[in-house]
C-alpha atoms as a PDB file:
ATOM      1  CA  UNK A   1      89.014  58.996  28.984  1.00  0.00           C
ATOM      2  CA  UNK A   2      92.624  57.828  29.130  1.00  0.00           C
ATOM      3  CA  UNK A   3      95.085  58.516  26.255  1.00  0.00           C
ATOM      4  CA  UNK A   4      98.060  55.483  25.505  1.00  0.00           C
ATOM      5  CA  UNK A   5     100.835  56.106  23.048  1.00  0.00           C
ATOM      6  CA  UNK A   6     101.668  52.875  21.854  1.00  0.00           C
ATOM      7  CA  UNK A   7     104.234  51.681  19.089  1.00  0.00           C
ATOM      8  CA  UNK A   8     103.395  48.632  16.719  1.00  0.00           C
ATOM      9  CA  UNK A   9     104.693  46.942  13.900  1.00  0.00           C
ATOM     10  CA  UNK A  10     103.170  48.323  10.620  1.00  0.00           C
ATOM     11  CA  UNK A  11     101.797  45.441   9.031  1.00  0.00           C
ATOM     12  CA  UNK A  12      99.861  44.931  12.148  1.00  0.00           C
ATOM     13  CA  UNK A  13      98.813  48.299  12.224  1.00  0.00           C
ATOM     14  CA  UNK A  14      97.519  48.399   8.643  1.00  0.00           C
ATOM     15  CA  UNK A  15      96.004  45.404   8.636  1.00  0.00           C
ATOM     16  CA  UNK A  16      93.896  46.450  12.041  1.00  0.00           C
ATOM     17  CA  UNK A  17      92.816  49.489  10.877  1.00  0.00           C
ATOM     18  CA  UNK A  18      92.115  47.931   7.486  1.00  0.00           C
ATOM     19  CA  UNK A  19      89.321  45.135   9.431  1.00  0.00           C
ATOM     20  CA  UNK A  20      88.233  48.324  11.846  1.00  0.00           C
ATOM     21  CA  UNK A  21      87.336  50.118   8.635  1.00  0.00           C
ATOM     22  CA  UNK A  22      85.332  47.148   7.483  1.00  0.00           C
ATOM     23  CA  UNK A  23      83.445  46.215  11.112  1.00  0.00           C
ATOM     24  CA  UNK A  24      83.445  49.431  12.585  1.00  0.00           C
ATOM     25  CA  UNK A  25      83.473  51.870   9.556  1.00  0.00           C
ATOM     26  CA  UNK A  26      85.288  55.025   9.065  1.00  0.00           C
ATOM     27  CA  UNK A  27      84.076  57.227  11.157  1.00  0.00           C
ATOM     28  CA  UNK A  28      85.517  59.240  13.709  1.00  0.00           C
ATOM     29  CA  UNK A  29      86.454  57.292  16.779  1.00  0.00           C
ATOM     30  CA  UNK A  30      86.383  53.887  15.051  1.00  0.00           C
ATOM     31  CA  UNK A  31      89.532  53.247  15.938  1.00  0.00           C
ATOM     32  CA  UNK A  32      89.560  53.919  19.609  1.00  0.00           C
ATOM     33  CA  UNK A  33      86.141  51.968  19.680  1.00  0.00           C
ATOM     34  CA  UNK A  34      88.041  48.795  18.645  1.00  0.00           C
ATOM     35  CA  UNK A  35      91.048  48.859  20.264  1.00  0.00           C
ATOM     36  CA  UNK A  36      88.894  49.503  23.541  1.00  0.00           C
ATOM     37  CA  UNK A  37      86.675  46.383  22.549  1.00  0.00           C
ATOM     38  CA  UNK A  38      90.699  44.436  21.941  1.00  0.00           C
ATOM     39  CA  UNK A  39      91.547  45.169  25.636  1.00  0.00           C
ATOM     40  CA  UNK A  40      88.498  44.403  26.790  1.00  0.00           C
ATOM     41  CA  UNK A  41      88.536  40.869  25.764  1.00  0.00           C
ATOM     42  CA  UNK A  42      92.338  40.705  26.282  1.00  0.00           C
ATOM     43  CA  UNK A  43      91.843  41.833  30.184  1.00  0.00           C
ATOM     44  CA  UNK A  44      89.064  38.943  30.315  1.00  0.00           C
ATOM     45  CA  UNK A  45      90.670  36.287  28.805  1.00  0.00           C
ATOM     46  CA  UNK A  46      93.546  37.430  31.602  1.00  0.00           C
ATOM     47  CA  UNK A  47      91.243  37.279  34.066  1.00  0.00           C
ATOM     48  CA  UNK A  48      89.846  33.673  33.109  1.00  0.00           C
ATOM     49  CA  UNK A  49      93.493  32.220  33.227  1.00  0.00           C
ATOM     50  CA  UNK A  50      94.098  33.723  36.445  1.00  0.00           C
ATOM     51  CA  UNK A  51      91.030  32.136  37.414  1.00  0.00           C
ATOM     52  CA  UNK A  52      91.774  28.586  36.199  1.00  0.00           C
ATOM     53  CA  UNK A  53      95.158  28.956  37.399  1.00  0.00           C
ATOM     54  CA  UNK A  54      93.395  29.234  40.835  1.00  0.00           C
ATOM     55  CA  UNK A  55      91.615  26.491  40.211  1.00  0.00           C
ATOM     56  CA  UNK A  56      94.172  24.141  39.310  1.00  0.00           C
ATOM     57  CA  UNK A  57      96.218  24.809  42.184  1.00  0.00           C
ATOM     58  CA  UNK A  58      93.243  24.047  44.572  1.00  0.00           C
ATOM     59  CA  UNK A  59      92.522  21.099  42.879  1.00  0.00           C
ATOM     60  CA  UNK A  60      96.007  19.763  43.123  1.00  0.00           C
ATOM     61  CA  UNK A  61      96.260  20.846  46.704  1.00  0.00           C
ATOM     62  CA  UNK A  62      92.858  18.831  47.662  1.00  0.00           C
ATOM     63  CA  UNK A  63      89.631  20.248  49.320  1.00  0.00           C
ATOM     64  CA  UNK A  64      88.041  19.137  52.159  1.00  0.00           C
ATOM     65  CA  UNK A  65      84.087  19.080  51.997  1.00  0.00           C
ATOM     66  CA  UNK A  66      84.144  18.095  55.407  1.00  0.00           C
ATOM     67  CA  UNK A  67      82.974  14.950  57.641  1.00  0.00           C
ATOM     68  CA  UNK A  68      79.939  12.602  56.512  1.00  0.00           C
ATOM     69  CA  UNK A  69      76.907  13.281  59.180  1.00  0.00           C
ATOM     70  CA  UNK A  70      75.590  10.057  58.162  1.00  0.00           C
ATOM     71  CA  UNK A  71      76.542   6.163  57.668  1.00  0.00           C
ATOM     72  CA  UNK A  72      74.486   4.954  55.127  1.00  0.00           C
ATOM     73  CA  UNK A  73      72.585   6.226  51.843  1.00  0.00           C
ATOM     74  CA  UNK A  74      68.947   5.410  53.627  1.00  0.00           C
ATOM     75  CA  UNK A  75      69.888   7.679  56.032  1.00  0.00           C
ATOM     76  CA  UNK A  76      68.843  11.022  54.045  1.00  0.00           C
ATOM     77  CA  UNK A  77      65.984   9.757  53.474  1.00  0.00           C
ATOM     78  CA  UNK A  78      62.492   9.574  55.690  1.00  0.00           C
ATOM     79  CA  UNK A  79      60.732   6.298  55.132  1.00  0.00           C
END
């Protein structure tokens, strides 16, 4: 387990601890329980732009799905 020293604003850090205290409880460790679960989701929302960033870029560069192997619709098909 890592340890991070981290300095943030006091209202912030009361009124986290004050919804930890009501979702996670009291006990021992509830705090490092939810700011694991915070980085968590912040690394996967991170992630998911990255991703649609990707995405975007692809889309505005074009894809090529290739060349048609056939002429016509009826062609796929065996009748």
């Amino acid at each position: 387990m890592g340890t991070i020293t981290v300095n943030v604003k006091n209202d912030i850090e009361k009124e986290f601890r004050k919804v930890v205290s009501v979702i996670h409880g009291t006990k021992k460790g509830s705090l490092g329980e939810a700011i694991t679960e915070a980085m968590q989701k912040w690394i996967y929302e991170k992630k998911q732009e990255k991703i649609a960033e990707e995405a975007l870029k692809m889309l505005e560069h074009g894809f090529k799905f290739g060349k048609r192997l056939y002429k016509d619709r009826s062609e796929l098909y065996e009748r």
